[in-house]
PDB file of N, CA and C in Angstrom:
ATOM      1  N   UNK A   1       0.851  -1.186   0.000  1.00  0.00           N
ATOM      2  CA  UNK A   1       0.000   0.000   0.000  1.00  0.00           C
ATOM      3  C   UNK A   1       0.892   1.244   0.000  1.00  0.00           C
ATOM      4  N   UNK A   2       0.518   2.181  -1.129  1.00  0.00           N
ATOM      5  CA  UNK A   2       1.453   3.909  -0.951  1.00  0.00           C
ATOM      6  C   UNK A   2       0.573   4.488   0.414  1.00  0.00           C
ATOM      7  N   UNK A   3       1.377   5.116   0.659  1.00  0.00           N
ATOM      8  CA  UNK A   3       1.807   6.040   1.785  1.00  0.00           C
ATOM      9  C   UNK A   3       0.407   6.868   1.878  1.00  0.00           C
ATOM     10  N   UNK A   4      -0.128   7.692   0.679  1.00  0.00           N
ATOM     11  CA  UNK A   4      -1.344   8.147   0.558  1.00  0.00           C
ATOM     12  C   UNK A   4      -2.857   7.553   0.320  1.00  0.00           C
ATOM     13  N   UNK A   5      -2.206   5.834   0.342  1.00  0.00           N
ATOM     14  CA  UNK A   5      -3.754   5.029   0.430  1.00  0.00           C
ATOM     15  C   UNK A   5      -3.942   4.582   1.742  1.00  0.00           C
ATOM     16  N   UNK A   6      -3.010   5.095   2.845  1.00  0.00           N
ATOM     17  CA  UNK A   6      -3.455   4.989   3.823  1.00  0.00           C
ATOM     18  C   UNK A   6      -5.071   4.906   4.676  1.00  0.00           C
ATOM     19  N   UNK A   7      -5.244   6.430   4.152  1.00  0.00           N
ATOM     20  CA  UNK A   7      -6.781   6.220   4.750  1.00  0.00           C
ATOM     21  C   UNK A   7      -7.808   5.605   3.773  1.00  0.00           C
ATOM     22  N   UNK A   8      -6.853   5.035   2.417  1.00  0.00           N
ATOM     23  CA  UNK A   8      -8.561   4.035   1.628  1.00  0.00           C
ATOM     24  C   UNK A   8      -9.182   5.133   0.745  1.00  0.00           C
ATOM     25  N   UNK A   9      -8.692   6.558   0.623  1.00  0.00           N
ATOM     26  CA  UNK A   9      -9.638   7.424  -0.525  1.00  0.00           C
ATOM     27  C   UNK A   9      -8.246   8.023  -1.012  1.00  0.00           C
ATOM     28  N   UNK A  10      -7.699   7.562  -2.185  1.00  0.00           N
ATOM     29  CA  UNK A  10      -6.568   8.038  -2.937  1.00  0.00           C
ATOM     30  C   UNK A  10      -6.815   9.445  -2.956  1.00  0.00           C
ATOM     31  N   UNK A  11      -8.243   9.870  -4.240  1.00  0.00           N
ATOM     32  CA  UNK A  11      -8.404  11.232  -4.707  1.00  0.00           C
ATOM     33  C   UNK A  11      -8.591  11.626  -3.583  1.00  0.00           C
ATOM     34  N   UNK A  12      -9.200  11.668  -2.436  1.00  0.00           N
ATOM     35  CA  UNK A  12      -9.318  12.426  -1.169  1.00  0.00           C
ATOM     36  C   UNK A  12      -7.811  12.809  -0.931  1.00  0.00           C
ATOM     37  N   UNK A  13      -7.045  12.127  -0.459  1.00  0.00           N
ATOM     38  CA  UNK A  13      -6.165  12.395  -0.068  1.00  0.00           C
ATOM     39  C   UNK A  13      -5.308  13.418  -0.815  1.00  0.00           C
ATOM     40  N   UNK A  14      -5.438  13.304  -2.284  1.00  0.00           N
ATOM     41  CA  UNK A  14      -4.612  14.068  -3.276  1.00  0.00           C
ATOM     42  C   UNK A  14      -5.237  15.673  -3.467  1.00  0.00           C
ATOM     43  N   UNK A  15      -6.445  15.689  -3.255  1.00  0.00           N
ATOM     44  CA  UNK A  15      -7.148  17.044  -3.225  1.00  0.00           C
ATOM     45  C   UNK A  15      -6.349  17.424  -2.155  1.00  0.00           C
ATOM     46  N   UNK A  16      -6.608  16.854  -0.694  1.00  0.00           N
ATOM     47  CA  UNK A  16      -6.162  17.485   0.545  1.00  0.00           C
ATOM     48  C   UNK A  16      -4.719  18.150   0.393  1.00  0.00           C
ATOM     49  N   UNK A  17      -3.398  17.285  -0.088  1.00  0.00           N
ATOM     50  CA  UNK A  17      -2.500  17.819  -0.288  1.00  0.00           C
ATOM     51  C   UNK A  17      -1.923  18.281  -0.895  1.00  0.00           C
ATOM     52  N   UNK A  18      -2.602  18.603  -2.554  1.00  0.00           N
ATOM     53  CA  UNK A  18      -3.135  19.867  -2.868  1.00  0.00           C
ATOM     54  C   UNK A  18      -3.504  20.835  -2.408  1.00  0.00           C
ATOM     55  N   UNK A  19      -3.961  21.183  -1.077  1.00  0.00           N
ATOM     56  CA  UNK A  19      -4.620  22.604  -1.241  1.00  0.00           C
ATOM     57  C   UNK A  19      -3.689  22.670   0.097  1.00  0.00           C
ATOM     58  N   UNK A  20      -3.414  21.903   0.430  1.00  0.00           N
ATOM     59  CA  UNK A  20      -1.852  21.821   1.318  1.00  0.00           C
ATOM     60  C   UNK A  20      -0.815  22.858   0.847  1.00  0.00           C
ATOM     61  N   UNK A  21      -0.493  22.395  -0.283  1.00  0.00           N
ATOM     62  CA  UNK A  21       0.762  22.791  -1.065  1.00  0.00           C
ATOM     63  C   UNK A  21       0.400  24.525  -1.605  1.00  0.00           C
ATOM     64  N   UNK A  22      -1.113  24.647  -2.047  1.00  0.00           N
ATOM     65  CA  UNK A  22      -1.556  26.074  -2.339  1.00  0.00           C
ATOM     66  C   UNK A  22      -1.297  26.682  -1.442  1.00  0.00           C
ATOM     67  N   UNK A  23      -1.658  26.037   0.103  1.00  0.00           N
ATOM     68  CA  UNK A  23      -1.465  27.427   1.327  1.00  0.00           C
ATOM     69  C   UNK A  23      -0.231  27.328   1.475  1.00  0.00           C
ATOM     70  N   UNK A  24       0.615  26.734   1.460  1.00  0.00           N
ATOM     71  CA  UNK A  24       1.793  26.877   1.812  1.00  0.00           C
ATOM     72  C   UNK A  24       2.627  27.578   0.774  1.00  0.00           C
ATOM     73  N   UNK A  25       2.151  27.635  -0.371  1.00  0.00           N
ATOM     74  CA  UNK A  25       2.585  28.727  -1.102  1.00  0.00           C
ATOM     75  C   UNK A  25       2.693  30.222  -1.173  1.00  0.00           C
ATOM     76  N   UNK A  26       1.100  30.594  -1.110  1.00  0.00           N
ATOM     77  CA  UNK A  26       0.355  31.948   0.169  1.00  0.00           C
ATOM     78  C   UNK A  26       1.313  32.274   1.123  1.00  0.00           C
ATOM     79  N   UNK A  27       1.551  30.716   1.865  1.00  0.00           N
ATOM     80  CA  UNK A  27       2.341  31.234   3.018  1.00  0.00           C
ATOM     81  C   UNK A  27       3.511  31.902   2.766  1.00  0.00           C
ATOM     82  N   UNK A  28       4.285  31.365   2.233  1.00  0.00           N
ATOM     83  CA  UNK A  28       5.521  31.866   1.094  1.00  0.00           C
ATOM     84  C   UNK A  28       5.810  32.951   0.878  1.00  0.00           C
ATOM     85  N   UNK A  29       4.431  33.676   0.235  1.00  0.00           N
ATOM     86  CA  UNK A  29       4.192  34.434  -0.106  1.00  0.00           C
ATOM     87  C   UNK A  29       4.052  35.800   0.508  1.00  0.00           C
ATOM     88  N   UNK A  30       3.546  35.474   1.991  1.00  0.00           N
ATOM     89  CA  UNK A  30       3.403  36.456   2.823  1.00  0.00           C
ATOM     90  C   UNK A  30       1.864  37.215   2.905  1.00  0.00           C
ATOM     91  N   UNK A  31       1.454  35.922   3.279  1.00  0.00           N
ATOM     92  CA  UNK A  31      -0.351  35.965   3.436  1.00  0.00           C
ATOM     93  C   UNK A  31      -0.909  36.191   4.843  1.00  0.00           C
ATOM     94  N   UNK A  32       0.629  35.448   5.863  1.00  0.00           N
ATOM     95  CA  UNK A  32       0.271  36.284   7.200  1.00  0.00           C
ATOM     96  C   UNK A  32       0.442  37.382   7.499  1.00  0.00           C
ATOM     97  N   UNK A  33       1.661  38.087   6.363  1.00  0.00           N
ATOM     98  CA  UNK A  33       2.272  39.624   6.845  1.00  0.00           C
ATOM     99  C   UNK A  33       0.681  40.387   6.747  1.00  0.00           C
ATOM    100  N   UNK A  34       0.150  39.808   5.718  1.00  0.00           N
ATOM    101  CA  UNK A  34      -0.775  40.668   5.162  1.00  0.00           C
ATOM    102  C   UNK A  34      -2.115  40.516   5.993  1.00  0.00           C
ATOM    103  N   UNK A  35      -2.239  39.492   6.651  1.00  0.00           N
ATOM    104  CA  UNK A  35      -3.226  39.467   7.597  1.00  0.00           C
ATOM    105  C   UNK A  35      -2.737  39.701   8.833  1.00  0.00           C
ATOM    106  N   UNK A  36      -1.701  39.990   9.127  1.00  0.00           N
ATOM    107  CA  UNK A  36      -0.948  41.158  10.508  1.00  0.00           C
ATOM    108  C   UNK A  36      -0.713  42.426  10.222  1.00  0.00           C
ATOM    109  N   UNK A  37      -1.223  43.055   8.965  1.00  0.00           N
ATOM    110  CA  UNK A  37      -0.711  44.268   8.965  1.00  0.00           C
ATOM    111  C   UNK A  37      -1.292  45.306   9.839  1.00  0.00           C
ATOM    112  N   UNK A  38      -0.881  46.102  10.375  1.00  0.00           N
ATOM    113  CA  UNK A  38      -1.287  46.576  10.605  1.00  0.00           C
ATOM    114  C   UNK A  38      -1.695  46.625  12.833  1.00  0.00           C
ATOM    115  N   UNK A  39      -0.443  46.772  13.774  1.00  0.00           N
ATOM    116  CA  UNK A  39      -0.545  46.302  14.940  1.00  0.00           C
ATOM    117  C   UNK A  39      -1.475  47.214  15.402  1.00  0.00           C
ATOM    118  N   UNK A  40      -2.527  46.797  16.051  1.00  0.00           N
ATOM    119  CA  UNK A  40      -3.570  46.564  17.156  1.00  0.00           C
ATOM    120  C   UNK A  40      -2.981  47.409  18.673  1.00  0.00           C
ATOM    121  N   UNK A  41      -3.673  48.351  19.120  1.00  0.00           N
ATOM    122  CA  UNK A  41      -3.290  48.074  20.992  1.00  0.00           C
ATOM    123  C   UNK A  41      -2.890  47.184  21.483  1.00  0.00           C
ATOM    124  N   UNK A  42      -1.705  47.499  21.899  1.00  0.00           N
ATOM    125  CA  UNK A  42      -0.896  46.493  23.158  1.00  0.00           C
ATOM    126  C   UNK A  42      -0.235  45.225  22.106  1.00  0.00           C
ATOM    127  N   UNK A  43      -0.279  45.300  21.176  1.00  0.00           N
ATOM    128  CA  UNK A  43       0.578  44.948  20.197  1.00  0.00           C
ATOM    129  C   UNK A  43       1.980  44.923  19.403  1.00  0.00           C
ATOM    130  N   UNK A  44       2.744  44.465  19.380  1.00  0.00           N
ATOM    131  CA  UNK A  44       3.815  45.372  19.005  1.00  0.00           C
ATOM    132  C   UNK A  44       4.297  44.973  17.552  1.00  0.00           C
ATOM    133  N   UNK A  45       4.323  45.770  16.842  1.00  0.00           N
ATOM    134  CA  UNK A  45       4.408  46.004  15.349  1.00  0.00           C
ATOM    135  C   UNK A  45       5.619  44.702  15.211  1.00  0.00           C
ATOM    136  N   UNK A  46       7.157  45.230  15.886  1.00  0.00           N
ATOM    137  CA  UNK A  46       8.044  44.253  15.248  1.00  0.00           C
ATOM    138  C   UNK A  46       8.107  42.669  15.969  1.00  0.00           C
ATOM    139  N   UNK A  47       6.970  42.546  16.562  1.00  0.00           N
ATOM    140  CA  UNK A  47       6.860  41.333  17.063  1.00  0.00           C
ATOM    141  C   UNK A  47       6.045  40.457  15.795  1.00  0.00           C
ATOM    142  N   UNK A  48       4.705  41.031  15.550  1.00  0.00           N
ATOM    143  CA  UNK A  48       3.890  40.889  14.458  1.00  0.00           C
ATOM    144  C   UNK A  48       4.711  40.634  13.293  1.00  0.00           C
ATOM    145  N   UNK A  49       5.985  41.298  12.930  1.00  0.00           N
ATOM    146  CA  UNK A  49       6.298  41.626  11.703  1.00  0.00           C
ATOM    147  C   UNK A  49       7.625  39.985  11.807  1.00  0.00           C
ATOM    148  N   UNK A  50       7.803  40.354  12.984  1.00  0.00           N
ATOM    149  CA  UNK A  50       8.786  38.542  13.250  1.00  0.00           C
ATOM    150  C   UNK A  50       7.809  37.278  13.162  1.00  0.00           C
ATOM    151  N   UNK A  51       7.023  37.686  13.720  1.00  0.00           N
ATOM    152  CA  UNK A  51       5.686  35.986  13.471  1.00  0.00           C
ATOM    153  C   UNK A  51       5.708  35.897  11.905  1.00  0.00           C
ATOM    154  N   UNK A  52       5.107  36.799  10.832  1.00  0.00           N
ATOM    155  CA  UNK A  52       5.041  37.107  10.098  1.00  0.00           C
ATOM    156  C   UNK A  52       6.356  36.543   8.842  1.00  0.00           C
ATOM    157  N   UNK A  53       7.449  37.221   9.048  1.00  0.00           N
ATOM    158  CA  UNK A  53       9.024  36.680   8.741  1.00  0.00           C
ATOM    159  C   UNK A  53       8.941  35.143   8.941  1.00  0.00           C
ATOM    160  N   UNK A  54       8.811  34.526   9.966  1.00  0.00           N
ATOM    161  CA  UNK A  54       9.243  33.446  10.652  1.00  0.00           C
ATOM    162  C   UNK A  54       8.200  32.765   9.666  1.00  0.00           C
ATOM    163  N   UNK A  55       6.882  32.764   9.697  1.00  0.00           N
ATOM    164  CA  UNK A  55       6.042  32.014   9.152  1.00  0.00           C
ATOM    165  C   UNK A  55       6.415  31.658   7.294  1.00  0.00           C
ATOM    166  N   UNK A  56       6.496  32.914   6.636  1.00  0.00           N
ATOM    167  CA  UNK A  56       7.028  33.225   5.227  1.00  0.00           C
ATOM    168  C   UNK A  56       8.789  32.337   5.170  1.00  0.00           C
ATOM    169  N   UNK A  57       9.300  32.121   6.155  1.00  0.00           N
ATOM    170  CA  UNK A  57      10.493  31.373   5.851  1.00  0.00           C
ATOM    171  C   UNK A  57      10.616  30.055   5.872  1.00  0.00           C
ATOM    172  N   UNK A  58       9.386  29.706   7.010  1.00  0.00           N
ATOM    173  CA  UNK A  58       9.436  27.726   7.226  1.00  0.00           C
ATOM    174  C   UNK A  58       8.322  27.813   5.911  1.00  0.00           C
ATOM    175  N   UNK A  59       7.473  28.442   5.381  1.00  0.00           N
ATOM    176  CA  UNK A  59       6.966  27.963   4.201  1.00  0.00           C
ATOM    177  C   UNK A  59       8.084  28.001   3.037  1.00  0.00           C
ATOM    178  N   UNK A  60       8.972  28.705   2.487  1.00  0.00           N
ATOM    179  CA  UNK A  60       9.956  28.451   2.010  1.00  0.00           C
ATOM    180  C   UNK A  60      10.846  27.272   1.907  1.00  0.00           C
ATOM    181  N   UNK A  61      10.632  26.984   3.219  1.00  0.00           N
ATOM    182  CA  UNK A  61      11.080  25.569   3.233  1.00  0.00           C
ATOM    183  C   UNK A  61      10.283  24.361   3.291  1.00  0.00           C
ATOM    184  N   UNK A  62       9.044  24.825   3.061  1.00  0.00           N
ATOM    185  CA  UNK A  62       8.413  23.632   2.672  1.00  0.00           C
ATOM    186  C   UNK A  62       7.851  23.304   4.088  1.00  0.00           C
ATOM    187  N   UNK A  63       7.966  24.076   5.226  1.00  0.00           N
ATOM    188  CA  UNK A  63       7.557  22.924   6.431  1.00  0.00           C
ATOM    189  C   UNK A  63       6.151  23.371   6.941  1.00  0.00           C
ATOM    190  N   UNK A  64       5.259  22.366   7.746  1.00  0.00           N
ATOM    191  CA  UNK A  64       3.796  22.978   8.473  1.00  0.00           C
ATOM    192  C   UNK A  64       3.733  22.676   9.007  1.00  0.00           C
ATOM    193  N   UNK A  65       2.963  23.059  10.088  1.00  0.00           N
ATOM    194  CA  UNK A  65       3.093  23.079  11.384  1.00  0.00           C
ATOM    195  C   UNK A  65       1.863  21.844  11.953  1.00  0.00           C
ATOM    196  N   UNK A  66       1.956  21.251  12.961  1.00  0.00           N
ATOM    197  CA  UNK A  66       1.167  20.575  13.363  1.00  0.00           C
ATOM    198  C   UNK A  66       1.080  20.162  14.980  1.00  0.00           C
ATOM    199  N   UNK A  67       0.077  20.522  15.479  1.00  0.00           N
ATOM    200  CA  UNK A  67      -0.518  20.777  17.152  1.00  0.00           C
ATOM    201  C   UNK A  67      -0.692  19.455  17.842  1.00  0.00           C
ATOM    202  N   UNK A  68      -0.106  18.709  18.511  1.00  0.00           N
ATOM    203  CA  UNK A  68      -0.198  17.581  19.186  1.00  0.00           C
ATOM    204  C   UNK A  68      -1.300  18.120  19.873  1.00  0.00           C
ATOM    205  N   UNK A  69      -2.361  16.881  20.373  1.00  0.00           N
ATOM    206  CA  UNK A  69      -3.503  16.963  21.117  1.00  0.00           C
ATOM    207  C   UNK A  69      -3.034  17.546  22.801  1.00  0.00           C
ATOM    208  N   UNK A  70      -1.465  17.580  23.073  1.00  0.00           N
ATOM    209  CA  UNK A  70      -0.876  18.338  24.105  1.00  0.00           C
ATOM    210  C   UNK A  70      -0.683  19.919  24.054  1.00  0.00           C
ATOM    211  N   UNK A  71      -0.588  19.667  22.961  1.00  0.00           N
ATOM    212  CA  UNK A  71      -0.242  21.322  22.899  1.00  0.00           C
ATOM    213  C   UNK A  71       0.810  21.550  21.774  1.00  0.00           C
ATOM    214  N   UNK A  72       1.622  20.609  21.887  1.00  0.00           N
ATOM    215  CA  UNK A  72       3.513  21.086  21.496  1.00  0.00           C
ATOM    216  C   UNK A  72       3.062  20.827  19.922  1.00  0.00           C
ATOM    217  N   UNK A  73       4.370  21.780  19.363  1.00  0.00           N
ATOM    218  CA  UNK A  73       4.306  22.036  17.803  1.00  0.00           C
ATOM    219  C   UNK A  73       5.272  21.377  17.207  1.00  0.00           C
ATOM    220  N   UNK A  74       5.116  20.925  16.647  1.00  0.00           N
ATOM    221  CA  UNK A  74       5.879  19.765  15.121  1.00  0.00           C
ATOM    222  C   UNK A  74       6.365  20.252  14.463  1.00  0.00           C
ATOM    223  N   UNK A  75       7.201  20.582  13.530  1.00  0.00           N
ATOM    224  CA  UNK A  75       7.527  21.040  12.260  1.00  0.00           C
ATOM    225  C   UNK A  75       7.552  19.500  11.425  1.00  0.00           C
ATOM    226  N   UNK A  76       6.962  19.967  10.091  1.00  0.00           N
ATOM    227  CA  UNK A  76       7.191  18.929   9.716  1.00  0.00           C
ATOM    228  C   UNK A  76       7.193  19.357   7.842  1.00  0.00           C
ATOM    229  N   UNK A  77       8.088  18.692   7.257  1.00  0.00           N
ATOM    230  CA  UNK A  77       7.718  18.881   5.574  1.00  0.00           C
ATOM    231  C   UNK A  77       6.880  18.509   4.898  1.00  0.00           C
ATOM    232  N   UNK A  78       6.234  19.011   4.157  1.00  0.00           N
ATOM    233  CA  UNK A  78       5.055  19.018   3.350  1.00  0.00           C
ATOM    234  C   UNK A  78       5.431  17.754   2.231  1.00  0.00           C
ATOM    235  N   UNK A  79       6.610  17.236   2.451  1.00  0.00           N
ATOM    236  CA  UNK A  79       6.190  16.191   1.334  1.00  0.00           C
ATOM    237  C   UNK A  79       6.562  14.653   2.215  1.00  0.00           C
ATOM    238  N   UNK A  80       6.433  15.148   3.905  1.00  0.00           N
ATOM    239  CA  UNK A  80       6.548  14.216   4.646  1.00  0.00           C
ATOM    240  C   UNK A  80       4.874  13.730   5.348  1.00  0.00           C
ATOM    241  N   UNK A  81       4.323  14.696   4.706  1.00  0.00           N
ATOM    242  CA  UNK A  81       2.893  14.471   5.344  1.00  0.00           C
ATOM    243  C   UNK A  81       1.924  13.270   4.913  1.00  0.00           C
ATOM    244  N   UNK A  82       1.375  12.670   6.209  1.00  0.00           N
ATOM    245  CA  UNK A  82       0.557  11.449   5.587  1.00  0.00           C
ATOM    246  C   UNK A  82      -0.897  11.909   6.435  1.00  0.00           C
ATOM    247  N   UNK A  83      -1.946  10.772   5.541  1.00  0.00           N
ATOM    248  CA  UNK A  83      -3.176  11.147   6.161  1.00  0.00           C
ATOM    249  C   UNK A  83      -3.288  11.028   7.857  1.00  0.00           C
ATOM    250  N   UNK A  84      -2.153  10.447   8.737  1.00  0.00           N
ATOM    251  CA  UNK A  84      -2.579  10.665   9.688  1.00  0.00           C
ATOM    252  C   UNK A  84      -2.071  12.137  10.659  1.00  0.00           C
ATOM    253  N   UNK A  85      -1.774  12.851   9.572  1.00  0.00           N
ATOM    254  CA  UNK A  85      -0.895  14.188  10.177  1.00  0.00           C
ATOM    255  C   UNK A  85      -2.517  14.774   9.897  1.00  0.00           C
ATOM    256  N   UNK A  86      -3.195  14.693   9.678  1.00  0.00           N
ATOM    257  CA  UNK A  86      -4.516  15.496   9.116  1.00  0.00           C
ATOM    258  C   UNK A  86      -4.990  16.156  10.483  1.00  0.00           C
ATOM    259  N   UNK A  87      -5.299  15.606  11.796  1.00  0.00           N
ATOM    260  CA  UNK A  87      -6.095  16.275  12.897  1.00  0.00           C
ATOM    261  C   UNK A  87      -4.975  17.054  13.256  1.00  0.00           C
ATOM    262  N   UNK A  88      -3.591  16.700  13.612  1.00  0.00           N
ATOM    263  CA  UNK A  88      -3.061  17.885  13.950  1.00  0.00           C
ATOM    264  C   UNK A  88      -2.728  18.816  13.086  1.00  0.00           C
ATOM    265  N   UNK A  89      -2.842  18.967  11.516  1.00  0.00           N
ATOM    266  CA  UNK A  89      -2.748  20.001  11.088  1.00  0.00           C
ATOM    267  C   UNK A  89      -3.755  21.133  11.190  1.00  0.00           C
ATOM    268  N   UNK A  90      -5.014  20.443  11.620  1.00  0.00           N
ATOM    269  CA  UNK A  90      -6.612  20.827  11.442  1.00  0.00           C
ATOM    270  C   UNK A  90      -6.469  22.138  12.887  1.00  0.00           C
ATOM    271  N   UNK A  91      -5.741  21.197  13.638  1.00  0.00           N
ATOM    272  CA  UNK A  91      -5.504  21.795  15.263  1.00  0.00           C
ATOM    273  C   UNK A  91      -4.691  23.179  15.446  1.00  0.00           C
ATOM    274  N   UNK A  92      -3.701  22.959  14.434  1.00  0.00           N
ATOM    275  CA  UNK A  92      -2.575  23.886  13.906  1.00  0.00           C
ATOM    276  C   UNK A  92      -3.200  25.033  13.541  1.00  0.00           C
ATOM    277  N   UNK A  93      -3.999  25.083  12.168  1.00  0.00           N
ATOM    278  CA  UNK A  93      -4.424  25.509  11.334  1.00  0.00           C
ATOM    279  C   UNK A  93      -5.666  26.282  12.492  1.00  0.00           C
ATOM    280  N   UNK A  94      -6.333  25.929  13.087  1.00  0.00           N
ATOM    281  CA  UNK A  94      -7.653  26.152  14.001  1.00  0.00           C
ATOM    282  C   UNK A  94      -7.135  26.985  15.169  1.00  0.00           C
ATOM    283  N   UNK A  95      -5.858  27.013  15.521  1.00  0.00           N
ATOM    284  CA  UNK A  95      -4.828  28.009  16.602  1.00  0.00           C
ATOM    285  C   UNK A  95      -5.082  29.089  16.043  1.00  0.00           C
ATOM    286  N   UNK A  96      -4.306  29.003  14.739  1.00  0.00           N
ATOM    287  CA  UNK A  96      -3.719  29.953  14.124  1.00  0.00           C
ATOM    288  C   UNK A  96      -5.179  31.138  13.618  1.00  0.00           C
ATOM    289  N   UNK A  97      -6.040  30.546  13.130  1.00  0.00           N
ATOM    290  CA  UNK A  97      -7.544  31.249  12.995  1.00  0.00           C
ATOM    291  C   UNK A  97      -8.088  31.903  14.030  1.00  0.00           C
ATOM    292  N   UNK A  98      -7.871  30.975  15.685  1.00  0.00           N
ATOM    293  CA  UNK A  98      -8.483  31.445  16.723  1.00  0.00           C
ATOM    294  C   UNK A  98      -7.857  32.934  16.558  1.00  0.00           C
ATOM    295  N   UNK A  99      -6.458  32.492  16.750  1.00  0.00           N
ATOM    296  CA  UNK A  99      -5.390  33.874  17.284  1.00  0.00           C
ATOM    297  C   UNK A  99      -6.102  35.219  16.385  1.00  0.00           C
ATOM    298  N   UNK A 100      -6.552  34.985  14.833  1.00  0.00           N
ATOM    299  CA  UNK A 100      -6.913  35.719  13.937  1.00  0.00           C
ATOM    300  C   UNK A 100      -8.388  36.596  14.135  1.00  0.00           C
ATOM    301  N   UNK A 101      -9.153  35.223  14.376  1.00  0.00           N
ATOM    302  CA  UNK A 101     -10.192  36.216  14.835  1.00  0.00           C
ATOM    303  C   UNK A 101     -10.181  36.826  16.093  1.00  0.00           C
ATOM    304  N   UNK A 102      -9.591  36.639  16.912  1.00  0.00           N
ATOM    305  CA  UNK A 102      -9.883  37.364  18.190  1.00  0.00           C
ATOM    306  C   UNK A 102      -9.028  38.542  18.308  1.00  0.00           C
ATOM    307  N   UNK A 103      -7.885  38.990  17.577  1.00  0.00           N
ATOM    308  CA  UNK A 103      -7.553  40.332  17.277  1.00  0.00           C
ATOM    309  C   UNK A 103      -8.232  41.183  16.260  1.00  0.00           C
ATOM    310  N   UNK A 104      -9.721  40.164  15.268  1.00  0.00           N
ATOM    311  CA  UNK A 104     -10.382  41.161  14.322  1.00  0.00           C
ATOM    312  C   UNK A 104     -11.454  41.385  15.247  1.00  0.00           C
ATOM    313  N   UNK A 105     -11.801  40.587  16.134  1.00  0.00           N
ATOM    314  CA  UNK A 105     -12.925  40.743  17.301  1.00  0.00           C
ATOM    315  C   UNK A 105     -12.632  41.610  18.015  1.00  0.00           C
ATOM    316  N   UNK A 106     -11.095  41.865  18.587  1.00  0.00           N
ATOM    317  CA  UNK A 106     -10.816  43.066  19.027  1.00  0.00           C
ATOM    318  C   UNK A 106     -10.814  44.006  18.747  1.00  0.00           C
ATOM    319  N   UNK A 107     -10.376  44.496  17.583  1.00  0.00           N
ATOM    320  CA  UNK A 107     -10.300  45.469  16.900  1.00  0.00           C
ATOM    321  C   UNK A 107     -11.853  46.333  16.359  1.00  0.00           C
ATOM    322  N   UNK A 108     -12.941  44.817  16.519  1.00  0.00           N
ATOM    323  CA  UNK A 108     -14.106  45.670  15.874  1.00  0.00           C
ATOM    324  C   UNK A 108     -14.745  46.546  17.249  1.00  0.00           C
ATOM    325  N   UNK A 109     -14.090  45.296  18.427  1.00  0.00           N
ATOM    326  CA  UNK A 109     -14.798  46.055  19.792  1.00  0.00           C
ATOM    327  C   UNK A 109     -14.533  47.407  19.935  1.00  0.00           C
ATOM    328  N   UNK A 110     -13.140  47.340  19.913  1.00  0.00           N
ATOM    329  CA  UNK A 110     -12.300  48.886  20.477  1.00  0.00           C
ATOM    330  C   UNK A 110     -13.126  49.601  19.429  1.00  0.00           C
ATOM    331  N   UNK A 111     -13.379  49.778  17.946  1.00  0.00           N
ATOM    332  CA  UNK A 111     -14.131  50.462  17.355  1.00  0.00           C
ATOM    333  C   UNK A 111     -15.838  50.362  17.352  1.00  0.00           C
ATOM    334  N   UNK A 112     -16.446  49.782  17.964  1.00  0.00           N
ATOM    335  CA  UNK A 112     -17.761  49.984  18.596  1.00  0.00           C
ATOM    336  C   UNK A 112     -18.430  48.896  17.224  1.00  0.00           C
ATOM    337  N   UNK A 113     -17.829  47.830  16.369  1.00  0.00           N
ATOM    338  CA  UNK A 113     -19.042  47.713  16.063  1.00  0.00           C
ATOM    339  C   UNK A 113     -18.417  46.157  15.630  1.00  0.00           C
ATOM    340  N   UNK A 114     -18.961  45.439  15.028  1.00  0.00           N
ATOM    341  CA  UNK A 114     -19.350  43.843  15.292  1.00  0.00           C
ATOM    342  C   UNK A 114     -19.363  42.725  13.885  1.00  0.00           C
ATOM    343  N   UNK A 115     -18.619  41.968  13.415  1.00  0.00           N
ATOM    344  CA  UNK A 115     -18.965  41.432  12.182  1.00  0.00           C
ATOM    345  C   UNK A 115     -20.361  41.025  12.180  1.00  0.00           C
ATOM    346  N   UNK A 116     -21.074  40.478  13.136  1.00  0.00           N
ATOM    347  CA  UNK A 116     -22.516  40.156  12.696  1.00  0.00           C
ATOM    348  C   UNK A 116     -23.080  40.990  13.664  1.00  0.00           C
ATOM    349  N   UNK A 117     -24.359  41.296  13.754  1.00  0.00           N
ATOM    350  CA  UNK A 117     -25.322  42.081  14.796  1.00  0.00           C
ATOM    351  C   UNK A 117     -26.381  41.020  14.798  1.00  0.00           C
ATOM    352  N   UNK A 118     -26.837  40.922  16.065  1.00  0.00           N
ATOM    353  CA  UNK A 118     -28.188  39.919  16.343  1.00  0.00           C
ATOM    354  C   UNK A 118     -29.383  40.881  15.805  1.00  0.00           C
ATOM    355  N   UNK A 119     -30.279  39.705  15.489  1.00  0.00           N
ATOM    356  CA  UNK A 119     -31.624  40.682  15.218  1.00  0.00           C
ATOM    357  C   UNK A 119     -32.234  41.553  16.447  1.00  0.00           C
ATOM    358  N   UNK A 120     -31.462  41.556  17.422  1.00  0.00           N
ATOM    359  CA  UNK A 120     -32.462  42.728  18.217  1.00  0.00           C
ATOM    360  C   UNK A 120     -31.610  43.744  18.300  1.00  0.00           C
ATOM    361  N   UNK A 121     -30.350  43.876  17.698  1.00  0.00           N
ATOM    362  CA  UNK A 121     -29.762  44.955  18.036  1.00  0.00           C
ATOM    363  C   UNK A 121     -30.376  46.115  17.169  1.00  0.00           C
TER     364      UNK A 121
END
């Protein structure tokens, strides 16, 4: 059995690391600078701008990150990945979003207003 019939759905698996390889290109690219631009209160610009650096260089090298159900972070290469790296990348990937929205959540607070409004507002 290859390495990617692990979990039993070839094309599944080949979409997935596909769109693997797209973000990590983005990443490359500097898709977090661009979703840090810009530091927040109590923030500090060249800290942001090092997460940012740091992230754009392990994609360069090909590597992603992945969240043990403990906590601790993996590095690992993108052409080392098998279907069972999938939940901790999901975990990885789901950090990294939290961290995202809750500085756009911040940011809408400090400015008084809200990506969604309930119907009674």
């Amino acid at each position: 059995m290859d390495w990617y019939e692990l979990d039993g759905n070839k094309e599944a698996w080949l979409r997935y690391f596909a769109a693997e390889r797209e973000a990590l290109m983005l990443r490359a690219n500097g898709l977090l600078a661009h979703a840090l631009s810009g530091a927040q209160p109590g923030e500090s610009k060249e800290d942001l701008e090092r997460m940012a650096a740091e992230d754009e260089r392990l994609a360069r090298e090909g590597l992603v990150r992945l969240l043990s159900e403990d906590g601790s972070v993996i590095l690992k290469h993108i052409d080392d990945l098998a279907p069972g790296d999938v939940s901790a990348r999901r975990r990885a990937e789901t950090q990294l979003l939290g961290f995202l929205r809750e500085r756009t959540n911040g940011h809408l607070e400090r400015s008084g207003r809200r990506l969604f409004r309930s119907s009674r507002d």
